[in-house]
Protein backbone atom coordinates (compact mmCIF):
# COMPACT_ATOMS: atom_id res chain seq x y z
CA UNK A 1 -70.29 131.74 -62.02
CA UNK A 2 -68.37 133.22 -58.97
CA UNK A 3 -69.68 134.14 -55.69
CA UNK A 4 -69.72 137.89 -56.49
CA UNK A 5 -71.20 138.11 -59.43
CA UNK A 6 -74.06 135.44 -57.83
CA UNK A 7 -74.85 138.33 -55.04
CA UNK A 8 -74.55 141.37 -57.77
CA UNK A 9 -77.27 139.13 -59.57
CA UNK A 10 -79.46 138.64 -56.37
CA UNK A 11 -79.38 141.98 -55.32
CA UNK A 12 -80.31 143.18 -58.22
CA UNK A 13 -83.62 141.19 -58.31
CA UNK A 14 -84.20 142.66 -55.07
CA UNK A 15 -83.80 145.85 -56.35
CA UNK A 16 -86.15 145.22 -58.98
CA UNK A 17 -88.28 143.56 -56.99
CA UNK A 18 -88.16 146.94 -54.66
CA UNK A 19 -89.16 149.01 -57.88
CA UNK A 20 -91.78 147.46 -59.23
CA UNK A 21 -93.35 146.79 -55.87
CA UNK A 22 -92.88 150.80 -55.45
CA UNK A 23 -94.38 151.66 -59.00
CA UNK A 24 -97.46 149.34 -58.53
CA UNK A 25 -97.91 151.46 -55.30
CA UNK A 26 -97.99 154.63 -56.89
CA UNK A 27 -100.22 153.31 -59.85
CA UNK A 28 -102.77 152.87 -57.03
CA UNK A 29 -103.25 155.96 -56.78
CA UNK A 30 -101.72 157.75 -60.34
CA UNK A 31 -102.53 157.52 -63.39
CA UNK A 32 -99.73 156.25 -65.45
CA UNK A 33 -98.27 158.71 -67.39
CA UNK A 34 -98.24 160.59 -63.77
CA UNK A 35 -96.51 157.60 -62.23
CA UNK A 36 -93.84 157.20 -65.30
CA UNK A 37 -93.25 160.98 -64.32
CA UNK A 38 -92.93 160.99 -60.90
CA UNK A 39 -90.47 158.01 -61.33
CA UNK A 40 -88.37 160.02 -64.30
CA UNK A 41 -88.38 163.26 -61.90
CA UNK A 42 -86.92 161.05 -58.91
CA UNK A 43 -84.25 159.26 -61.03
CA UNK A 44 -83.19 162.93 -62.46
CA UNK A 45 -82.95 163.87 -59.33
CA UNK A 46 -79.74 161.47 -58.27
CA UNK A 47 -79.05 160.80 -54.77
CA UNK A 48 -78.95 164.20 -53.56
CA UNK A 49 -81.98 165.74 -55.31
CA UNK A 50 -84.49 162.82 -55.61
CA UNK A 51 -86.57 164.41 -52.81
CA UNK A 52 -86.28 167.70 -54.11
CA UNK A 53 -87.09 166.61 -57.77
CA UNK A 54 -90.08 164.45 -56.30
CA UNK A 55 -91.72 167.59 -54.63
CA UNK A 56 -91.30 169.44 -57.80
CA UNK A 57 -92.98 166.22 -59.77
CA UNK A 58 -96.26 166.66 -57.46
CA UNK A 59 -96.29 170.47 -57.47
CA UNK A 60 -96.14 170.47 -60.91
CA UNK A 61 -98.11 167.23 -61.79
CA UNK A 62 -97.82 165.94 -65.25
CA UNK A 63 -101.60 166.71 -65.92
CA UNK A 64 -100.64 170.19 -65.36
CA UNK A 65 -97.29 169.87 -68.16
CA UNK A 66 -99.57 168.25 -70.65
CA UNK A 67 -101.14 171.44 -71.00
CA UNK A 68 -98.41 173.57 -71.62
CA UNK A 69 -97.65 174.03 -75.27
CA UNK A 70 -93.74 174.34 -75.91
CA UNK A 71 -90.54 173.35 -74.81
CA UNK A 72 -89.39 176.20 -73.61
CA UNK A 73 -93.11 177.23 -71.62
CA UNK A 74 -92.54 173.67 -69.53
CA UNK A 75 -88.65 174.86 -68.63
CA UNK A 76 -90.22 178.34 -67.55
CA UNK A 77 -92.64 176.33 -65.33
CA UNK A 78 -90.51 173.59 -63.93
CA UNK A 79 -88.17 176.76 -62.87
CA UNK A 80 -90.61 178.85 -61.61
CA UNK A 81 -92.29 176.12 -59.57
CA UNK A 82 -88.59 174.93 -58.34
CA UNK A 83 -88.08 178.03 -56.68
């Protein structure tokens, strides 16, 4: 194994290492289906919208979604709440 791919495989332990270390933050003090949810709302929110998508994950908490019958009810939401 080369050099490179030897750092590509270190950094991303730390990486992982940084995630899960994150996640078992946030389980401290979510629930986990709230936790999986923030997480899913800050990857869809790529680099230039994972703040934005985050605030719209904890104004519109999952607890809140789970109530919501349809599809279409939680896109009506999600928009409305996004401004």
């Amino acid at each position: 194994m080369n050099t490179t791919s030897l750092n590509l495989i270190l950094l991303g332990n730390k990486w992982l290492k940084l995630k899960k270390q994150r996640m078992q933050n946030l389980l401290k003090i979510a629930p986990p289906d709230e936790a999986l949810y923030r997480e899913i709302m800050l990857s869809l929110g790529y680099p230039k919208n994972k703040v934005n998508f985050l605030e719209l994950a904890l104004i519109l908490p999952y607890s809140e979604i789970k109530k919501l019958k349809d599809k279409h009810t939680i896109e009506k939401a999600l928009l409305y709440r996004a401004g």
